[in-house]
Protein backbone atom coordinates (compact mmCIF):
# COMPACT_ATOMS: atom_id res chain seq x y z
CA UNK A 1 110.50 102.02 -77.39
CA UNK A 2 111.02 104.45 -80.21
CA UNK A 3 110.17 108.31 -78.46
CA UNK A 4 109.48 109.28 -82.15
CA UNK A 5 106.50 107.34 -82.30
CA UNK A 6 105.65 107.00 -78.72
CA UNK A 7 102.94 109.26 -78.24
CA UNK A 8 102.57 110.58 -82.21
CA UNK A 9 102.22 109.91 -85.45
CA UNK A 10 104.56 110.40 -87.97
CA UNK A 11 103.66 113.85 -89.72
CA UNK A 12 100.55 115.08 -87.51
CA UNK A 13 100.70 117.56 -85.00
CA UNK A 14 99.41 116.35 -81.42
CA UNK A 15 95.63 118.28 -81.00
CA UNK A 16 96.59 120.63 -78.84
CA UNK A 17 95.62 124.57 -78.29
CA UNK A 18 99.03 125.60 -79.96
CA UNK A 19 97.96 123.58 -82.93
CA UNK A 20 94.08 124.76 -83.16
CA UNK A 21 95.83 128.31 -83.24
CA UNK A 22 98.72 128.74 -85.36
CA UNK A 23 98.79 128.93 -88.86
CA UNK A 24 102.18 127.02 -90.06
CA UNK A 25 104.09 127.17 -93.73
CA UNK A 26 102.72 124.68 -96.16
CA UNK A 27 104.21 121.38 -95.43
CA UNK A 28 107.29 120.46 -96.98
CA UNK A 29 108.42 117.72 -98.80
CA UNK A 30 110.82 114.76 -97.80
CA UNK A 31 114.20 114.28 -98.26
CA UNK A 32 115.17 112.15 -101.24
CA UNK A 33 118.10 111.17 -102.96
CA UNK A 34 121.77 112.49 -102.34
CA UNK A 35 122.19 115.71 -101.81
CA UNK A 36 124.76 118.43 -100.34
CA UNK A 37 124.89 121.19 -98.08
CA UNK A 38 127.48 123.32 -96.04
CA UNK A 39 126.02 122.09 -92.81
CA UNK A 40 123.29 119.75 -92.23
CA UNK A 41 120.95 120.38 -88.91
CA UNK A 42 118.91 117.91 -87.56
CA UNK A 43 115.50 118.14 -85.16
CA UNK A 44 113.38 121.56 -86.53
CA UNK A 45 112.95 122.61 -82.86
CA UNK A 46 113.98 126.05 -81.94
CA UNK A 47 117.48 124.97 -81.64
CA UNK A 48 117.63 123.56 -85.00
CA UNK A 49 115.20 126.30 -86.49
CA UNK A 50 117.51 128.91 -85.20
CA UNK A 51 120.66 127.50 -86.18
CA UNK A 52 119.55 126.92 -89.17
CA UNK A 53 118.13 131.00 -89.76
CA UNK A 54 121.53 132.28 -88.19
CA UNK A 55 123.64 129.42 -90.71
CA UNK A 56 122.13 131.29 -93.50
CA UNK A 57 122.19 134.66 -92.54
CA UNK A 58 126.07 134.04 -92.39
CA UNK A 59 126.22 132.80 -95.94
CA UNK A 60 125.62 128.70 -95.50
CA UNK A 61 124.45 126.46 -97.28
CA UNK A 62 122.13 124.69 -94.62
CA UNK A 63 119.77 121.83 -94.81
CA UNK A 64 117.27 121.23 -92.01
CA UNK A 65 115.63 117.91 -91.30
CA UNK A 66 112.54 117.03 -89.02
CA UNK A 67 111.46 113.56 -88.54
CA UNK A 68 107.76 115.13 -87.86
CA UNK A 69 106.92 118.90 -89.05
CA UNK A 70 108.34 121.86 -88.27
CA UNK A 71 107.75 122.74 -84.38
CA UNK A 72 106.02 118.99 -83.34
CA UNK A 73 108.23 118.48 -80.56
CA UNK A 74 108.75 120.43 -77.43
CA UNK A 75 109.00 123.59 -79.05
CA UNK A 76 105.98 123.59 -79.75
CA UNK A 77 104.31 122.32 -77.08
CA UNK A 78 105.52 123.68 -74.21
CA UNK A 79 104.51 126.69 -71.39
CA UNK A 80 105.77 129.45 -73.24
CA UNK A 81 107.94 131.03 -70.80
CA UNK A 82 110.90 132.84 -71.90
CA UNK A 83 112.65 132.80 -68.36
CA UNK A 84 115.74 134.86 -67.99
CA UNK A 85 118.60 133.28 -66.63
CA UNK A 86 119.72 129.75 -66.56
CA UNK A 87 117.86 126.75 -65.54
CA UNK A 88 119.96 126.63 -62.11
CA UNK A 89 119.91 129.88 -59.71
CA UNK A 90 123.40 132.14 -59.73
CA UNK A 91 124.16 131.07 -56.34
CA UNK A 92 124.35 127.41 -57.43
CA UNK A 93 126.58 128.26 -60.26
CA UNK A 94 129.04 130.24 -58.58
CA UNK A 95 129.63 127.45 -55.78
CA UNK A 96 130.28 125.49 -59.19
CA UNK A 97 132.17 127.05 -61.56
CA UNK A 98 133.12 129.66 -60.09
CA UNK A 99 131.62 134.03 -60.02
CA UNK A 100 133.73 135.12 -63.67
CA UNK A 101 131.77 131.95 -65.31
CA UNK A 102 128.90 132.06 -62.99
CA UNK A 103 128.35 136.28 -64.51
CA UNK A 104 128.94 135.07 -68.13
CA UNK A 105 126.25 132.35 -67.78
CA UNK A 106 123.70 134.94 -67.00
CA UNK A 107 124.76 137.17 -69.17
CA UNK A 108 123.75 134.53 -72.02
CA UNK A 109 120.84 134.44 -70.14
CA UNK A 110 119.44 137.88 -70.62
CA UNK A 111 120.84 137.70 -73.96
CA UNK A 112 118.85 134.77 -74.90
CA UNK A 113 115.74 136.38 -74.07
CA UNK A 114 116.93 139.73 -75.78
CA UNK A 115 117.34 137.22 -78.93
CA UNK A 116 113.66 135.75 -78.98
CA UNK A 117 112.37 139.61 -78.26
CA UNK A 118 114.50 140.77 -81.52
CA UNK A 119 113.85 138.21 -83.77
CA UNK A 120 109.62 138.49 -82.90
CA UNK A 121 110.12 142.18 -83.89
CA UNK A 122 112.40 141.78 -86.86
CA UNK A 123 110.48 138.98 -88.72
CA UNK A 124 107.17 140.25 -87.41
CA UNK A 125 105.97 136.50 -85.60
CA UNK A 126 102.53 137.03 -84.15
CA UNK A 127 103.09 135.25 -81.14
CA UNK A 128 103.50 138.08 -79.05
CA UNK A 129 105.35 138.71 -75.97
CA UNK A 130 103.87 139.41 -72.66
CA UNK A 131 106.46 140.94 -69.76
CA UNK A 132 106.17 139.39 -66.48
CA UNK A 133 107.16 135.58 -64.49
CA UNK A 134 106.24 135.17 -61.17
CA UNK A 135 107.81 132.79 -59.04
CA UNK A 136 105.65 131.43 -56.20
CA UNK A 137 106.55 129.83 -53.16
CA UNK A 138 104.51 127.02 -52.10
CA UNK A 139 105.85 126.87 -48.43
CA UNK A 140 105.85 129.93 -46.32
CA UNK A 141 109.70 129.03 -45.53
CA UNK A 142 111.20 129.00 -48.94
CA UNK A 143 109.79 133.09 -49.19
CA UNK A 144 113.14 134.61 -47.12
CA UNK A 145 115.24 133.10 -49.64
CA UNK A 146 113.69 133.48 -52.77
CA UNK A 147 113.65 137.49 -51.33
CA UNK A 148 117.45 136.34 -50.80
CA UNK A 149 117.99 135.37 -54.15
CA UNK A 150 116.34 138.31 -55.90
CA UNK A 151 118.26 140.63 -53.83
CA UNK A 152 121.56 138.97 -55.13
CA UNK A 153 120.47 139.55 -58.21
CA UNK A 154 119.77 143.26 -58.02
CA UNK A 155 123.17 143.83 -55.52
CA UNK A 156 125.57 141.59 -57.34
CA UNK A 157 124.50 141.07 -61.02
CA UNK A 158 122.90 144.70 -61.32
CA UNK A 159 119.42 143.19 -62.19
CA UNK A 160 116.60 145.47 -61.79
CA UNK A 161 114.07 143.80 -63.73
CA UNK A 162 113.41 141.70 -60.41
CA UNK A 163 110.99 142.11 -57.23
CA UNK A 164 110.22 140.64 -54.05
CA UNK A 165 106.15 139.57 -53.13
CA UNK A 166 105.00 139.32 -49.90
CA UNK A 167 102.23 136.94 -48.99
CA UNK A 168 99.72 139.89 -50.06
CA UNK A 169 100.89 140.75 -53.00
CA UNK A 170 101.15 137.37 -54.20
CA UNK A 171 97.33 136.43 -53.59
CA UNK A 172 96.23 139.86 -55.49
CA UNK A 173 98.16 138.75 -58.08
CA UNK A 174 97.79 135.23 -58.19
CA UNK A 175 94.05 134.29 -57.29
CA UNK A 176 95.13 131.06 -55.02
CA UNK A 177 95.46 131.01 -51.53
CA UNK A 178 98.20 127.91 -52.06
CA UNK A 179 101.19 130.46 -52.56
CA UNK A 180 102.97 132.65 -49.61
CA UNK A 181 105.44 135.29 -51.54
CA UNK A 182 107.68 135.11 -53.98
CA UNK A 183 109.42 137.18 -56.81
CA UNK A 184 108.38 138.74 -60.12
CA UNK A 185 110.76 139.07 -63.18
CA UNK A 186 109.60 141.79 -65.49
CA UNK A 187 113.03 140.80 -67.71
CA UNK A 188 110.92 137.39 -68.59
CA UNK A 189 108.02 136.99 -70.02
CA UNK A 190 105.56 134.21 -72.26
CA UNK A 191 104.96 133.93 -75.88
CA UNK A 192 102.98 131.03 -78.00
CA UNK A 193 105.58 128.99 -78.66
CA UNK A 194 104.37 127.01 -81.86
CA UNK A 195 103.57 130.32 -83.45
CA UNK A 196 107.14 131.10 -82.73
CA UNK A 197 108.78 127.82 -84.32
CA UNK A 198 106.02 128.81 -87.42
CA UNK A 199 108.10 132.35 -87.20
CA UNK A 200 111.57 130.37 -87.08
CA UNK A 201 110.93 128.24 -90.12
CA UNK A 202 109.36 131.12 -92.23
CA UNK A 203 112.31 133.41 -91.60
CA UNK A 204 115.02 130.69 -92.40
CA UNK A 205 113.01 129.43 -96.14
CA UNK A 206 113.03 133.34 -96.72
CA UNK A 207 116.81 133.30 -96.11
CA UNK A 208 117.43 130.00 -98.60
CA UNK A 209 117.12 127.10 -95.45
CA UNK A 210 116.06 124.09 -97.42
CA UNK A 211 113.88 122.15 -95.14
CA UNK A 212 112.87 118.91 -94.88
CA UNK A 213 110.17 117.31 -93.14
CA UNK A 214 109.03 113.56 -92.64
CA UNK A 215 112.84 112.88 -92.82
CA UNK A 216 114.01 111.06 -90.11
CA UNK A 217 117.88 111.33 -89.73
CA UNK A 218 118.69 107.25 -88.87
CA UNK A 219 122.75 107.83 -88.86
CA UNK A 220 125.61 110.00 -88.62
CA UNK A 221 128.75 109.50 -90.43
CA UNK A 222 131.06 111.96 -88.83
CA UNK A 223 133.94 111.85 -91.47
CA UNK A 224 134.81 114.87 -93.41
CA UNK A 225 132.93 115.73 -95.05
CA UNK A 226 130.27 114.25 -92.93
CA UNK A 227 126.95 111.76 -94.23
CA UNK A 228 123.61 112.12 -92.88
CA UNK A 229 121.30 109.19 -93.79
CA UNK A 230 117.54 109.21 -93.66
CA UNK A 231 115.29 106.50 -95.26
CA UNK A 232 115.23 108.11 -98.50
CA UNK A 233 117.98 110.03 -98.91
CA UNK A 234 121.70 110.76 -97.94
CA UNK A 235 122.89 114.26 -96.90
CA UNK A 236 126.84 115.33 -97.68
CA UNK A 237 127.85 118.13 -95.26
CA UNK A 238 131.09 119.81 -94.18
CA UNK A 239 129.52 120.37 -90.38
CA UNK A 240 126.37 118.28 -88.78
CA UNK A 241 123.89 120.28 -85.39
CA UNK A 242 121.78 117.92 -83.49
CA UNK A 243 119.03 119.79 -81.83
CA UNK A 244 116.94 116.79 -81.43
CA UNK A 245 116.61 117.49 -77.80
CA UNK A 246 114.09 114.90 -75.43
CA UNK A 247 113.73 113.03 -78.88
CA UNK A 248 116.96 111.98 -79.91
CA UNK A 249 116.08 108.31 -79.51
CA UNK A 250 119.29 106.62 -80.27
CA UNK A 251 120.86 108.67 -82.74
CA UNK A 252 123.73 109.13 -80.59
CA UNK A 253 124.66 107.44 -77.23
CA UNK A 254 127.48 109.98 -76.25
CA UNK A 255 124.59 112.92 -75.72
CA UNK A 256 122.13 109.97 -74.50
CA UNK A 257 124.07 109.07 -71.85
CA UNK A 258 123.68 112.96 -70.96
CA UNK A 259 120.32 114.13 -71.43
CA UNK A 260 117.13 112.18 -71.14
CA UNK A 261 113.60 112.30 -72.07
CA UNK A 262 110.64 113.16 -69.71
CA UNK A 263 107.51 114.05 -70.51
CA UNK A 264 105.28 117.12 -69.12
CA UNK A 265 101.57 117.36 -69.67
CA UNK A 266 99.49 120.53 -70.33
CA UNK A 267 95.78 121.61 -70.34
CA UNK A 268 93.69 124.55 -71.61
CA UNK A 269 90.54 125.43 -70.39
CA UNK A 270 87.31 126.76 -71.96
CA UNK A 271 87.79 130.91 -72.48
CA UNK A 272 87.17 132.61 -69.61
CA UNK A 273 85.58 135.91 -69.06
CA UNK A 274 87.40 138.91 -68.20
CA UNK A 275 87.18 139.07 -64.78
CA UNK A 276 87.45 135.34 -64.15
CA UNK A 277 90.64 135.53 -66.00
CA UNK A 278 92.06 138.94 -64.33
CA UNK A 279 91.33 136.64 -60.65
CA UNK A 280 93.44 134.15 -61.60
CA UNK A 281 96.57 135.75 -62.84
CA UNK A 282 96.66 139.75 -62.87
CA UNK A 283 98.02 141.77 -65.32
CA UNK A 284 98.73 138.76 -67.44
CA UNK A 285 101.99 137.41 -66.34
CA UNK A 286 103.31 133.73 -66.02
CA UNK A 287 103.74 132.11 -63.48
CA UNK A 288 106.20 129.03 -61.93
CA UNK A 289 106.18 127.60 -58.28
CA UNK A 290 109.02 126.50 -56.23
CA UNK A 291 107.81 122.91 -56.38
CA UNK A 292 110.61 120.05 -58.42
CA UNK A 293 107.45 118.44 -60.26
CA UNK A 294 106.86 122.50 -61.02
CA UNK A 295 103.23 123.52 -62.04
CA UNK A 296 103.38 126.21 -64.45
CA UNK A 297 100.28 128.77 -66.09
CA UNK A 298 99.42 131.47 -67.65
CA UNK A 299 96.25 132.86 -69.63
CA UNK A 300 96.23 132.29 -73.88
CA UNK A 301 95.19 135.62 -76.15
CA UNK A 302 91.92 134.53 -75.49
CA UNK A 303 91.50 133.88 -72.24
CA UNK A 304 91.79 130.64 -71.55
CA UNK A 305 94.02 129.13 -68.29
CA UNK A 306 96.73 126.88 -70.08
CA UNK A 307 97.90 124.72 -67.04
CA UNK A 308 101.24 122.99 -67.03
CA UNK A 309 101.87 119.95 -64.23
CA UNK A 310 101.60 116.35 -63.96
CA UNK A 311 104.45 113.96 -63.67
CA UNK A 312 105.11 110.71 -66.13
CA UNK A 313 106.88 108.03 -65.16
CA UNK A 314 106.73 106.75 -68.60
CA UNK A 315 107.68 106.69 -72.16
CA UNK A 316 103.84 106.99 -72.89
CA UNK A 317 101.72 109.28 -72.28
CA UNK A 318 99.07 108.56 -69.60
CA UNK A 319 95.30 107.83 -71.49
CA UNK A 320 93.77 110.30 -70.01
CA UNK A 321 95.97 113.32 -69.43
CA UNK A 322 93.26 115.87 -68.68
CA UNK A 323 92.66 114.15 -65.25
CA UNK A 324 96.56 114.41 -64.51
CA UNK A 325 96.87 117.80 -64.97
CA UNK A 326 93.66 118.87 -63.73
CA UNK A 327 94.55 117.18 -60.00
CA UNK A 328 97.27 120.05 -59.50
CA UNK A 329 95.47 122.73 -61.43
CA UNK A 330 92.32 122.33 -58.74
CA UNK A 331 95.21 122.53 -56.02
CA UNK A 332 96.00 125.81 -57.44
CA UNK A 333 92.30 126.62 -58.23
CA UNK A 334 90.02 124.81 -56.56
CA UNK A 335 87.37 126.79 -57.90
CA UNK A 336 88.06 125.96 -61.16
CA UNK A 337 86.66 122.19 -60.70
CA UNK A 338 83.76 122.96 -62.71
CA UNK A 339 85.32 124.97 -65.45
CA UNK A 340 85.61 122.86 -68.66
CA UNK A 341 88.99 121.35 -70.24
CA UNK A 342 89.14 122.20 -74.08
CA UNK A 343 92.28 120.83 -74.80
CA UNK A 344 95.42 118.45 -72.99
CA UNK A 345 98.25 117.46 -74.40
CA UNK A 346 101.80 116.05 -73.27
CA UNK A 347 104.96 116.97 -74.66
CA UNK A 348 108.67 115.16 -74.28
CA UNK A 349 111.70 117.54 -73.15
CA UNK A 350 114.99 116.80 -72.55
CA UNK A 351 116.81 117.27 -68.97
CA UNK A 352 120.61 116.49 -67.86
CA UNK A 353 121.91 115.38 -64.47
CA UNK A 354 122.73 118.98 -63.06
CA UNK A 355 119.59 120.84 -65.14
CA UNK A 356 122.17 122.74 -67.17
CA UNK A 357 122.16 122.46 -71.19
CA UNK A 358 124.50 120.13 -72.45
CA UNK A 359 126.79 121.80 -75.74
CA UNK A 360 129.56 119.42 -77.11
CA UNK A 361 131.54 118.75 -79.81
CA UNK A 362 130.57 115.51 -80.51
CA UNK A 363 133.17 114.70 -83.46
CA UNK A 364 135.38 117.49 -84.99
CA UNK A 365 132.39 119.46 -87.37
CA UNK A 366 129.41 117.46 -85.52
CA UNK A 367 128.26 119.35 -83.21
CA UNK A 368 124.87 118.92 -80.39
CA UNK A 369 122.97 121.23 -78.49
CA UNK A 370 120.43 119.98 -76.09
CA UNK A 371 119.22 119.29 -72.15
CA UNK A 372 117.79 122.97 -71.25
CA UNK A 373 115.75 120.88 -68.57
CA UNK A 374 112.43 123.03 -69.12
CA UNK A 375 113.94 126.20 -69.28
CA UNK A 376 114.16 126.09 -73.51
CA UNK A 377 112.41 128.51 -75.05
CA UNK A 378 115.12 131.24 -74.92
CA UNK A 379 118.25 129.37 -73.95
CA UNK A 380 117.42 127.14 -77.35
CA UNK A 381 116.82 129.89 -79.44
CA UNK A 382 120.39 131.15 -78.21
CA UNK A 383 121.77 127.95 -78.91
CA UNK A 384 121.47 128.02 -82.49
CA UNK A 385 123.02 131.41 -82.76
CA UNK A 386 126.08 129.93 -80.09
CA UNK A 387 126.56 127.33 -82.44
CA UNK A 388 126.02 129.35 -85.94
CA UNK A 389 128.83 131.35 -84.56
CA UNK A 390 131.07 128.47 -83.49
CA UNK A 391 130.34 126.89 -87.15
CA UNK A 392 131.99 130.19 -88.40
CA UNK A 393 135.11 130.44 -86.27
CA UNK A 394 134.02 132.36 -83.33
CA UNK A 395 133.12 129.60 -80.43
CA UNK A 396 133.87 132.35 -77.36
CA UNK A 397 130.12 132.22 -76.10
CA UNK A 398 129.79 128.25 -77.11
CA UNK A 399 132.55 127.17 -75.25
CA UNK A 400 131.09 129.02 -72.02
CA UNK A 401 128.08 126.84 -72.20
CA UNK A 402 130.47 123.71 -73.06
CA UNK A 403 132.66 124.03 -70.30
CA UNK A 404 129.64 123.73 -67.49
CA UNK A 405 130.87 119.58 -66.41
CA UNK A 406 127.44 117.94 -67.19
CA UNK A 407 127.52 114.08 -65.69
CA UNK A 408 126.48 110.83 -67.55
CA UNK A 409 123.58 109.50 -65.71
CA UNK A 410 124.44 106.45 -63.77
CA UNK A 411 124.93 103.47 -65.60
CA UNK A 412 124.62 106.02 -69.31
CA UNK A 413 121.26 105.47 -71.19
CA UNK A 414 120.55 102.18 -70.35
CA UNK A 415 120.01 102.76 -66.54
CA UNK A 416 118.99 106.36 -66.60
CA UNK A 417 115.12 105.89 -66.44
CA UNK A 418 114.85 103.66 -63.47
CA UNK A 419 116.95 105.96 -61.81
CA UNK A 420 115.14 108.77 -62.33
CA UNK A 421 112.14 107.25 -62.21
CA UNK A 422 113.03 106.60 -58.12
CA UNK A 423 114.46 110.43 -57.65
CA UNK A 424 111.42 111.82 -58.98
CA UNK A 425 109.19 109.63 -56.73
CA UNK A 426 111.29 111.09 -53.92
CA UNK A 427 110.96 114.55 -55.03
CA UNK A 428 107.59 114.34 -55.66
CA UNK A 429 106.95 113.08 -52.34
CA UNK A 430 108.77 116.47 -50.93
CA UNK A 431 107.15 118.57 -52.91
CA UNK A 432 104.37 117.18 -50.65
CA UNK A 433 105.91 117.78 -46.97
C-alpha cells in the first residue's frame, strides 16, 4: 500500500483544525523538466523545510520537493509539543552510550527547542509559543520516579526549568482525577505546528529555496553528482536530504528497514469557555502521560481541547476517527462526553526500534534524517540545521546523533509491521494493568 496515498489525496490538506487555521504561501508549482541545484531535499516537513532555510542561508543552491504541499505530513499535523530533551529519558541513554554522549544528546536537546523559539522570533511565525509540558503519571507508582528523574535532571545536567507535582498539584492543574503526580517542564512548551511549517517555507522562498510541490521524488541516483527523478522532471545535485520521515514509502530500503510508519489520531473540540477551558488544563500548558499508547492535549488560541490518542494498527486510517480518540479523551474527561467534536484527523509519523532519530549517511553526499518517534517538532527542526552544517564541512553535532546504534527491525521492512503490530497490542494491554 502506497502511505502517500493511504489516507490523502494528492495535493489537499487533510480537514483538520491546523488546516481551518493557518494561512499557507500560494501553492507552488511542480517540478518539470531537468534542472540543477547544489543540494536537492526531499519531504517539505520541518526537517526538509529547515534544511532547506539553513542550505540557503549558507550560500546553496537548494531545491525542495514535496510529494503533497508544504507541511501535509506530520509536521503539520501533529500535538504541537516542542519537548526538550530526547525522545528516551537521560538515564536510558547513559546506560547506552555512555554520560559524555548521554550530556551532548541533551544538550542538542535544549538546543533544538532554543532553535524553533529563535527562528518564531526572527521570521515573525504567528504560531506562538506557550511555556509549559506536564508529564502525568497514570499509576500512583510511576510518581517516585518520575520525581527521580526530574531530580537527575536538576542535580546532574543543571536543569532548572523542571519540577516535581504531587497528586494535588497535578489535579489543580490538570482537571482529571485519572493522574497521581508528575513533573512540569517550563524549558518546553506547544506551538501550532502547521503555522510553523507555513513560517519554514516562507522564510526559505525569501532566502532563494526553490520549492516544489506535487513532485513526488520516485528515485535516487546517488552518483556524483547525484539524480533525483520525479514524474516530470529530473533534479542534478552535488548532495541529496531525505526528510521524508513516516512517509518515505519505498524510496529507500536502507532507512526503511530503520524507521517505520504509525499513525496517531487527533481531535478538537467545539471552543470552550473560559473557565471550562482554565478546568481542564491551567495556565495553558501541554500535557503528556506516562502511558506507551501516550494521550497527549492541550487547549488551541481559541479555546478549544485538541486531544491526541488512539492507536492504529493499520496503514489506514480508521472510518471514524472521532470515536477513537474520543474513548481516551472521556477517560481523561469524562465530563467532556457531551461536549461536541469539531474536527479529527490522523496523521503518519515515523518511529525506530530504540525511539531515537535515525541520521545516516546513506551514500557519500546523500544524506537522511528521520525516526524522532513523536518527539519531532524540535529535534526535526534541529535536524535540518545538523545536516545544513554537515553539508558544509562541519558534521561535529551530526555525527553525535549518527553514532546513537539504531537496530533494523526484525526481518527489515518487510516484517516490521506484524511485529509491531503484536508489541503494541502488548503494550497497550499494560498501559491497562
Amino acid at each position: 500500500m502506497d502511505i502517500l496515498t493511504a489516507n490523502d489525496r494528492i495535493g489537499e490538506y487533510p480537514k483538520s483544525y491546523y488546516a481551518d487555521t493557518a494561512s499557507g504561501p500560494a501553492p507552488f508549482a511542480q517540478a518539470a523538466g531537468e534542472l540543477r541545484c547544489d543540494v536537492c531535499v526531499v519531504g517539505a516537513g520541518f526537517t526538509g523545510l529547515s534544511t532547506a532555510l539553513h542550505l540557503a542561508e549558507k550560500g546553496y543552491d537548494v531545491i525542495l520537493l514535496e510529494a503533497h504541499r508544504v507541511g501535509f505530513g506530520a509536521s503539520g499535523r501533529n500535538g504541537g509539543q516542542v519537548g526538550t530533551g530526547q525522545r528516551v529519558g537521560q538515564d536510558t541513554l547513559e546506560k547506552m552510550l555512555g554520560k559524555d554522549q548521554a550530556r551532548a544528546l541533551w544538550d542538542i536537546g535544549l538546543d533544538s527547542v532554543a532553535l524553533v523559539r529563535n527562528l518564531i522570533d526572527a521570521h515573525q511565525m504567528d504560531c506562538g509559543f506557550n511555556s509549559g509540558i506536564i508529564h502525568a503519571d497514570h499509576r500512583a507508582r510511576y510518581v517516585a520516579g518520575e520525581h527521580a528523574y526530574a531530580e537527575k535532571l536538576q542535580n546532574d545536567y543543571g536543569y532548572d526549568q523542571i519540577r516535581t507535582l504531587d497528586l494535588e498539584e497535578m489535579r489543580h492543574l490538570v482537571g482529571s482525577e485519572a493522574y497521581f503526580g508528575g513533573t512540569l517542564d517550563m524549558g518546553g512548551g506547544h506551538i501550532h505546528p502547521l503555522r510553523f511549517a507555513f513560517g519554514l517555507a516562507k522564510a526559505a522562498m525569501a532566502k532563494g529555496v526553490r520549492i516544489f510541490e506535487r513532485s513526488r521524488a520516485t528515485g535516487i541516483d546517488g552518483t556524483d553528482p547525484a539524480r533525483v527523478s520525479t514524474d516530470k522532471a529530473v533534479i542534478t545535485a552535488s548532495h541529496v536530504v531525505l526528510g521524508c520521515n513516516g512517509y518515505l514509502g519505498d524510496l529507500d530500503g536502507q532507512v526503511a528497514a530503520r524507521v517505520m510508519p504509525i499513525n496517531n489520531f487527533i481531535v478538537a473540540t467545539e471552543p470552550l469557555s473560559e473557565q471550562a477551558a482554565e478546568a481542564l488544563i491551567r495556565n495553558n500548558h501541554a500535557v503528556a502521560d506516562s502511558k506507551f499508547v501516550i494521550n497527549y492535549f492541550r487547549l488551541s488560541d481559541d479555546r478549544r481541547l485538541l486531544f491526541g490518542g488512539g492507536e492504529s494498527y493499520g496503514y489506514r486510517f480508521p472510518a471514524d476517527i472521532a470515536a477513537k480518540v474520543r474513548k481516551p479523551m472521556l477517560e481523561i474527561y469524562p465530563h467532556l462526553a457531551d461536549t461536541r467534536i469539531d474536527y479529527a484527523w490522523g496523521g503518519t509519523l515515523g518511529i525506530t526500534m530504540n525511539r531515537m532519530p535515525h541520521f545516516e549517511r546513506l551514500r557519500g553526499n546523500v544524506i537522511s534524517a528521520s525516526g524522532y518517534s513523536g518527539h519531532g517538532v524540535a529535534m526535526a527542526t534541529f535536524a535540518g540545521s545538523v545536516v545544513a552544517e554537515a553539508i558544509a564541512g562541519q558534521s561535529e553535532k551530526f555525527d553525535v546523533m549518527a553514532k546513537v546504534p539504531n537496530p533494523r527491525f526484525p526481518g527489515g521492512a518487510s516484517m516490521r509491521w506484524p511485529l509491531l503490530v503484536l508489541a503494541m497490542l502488548w503494550f497497550s494491554l499494560r498501559d491497562k494493568l
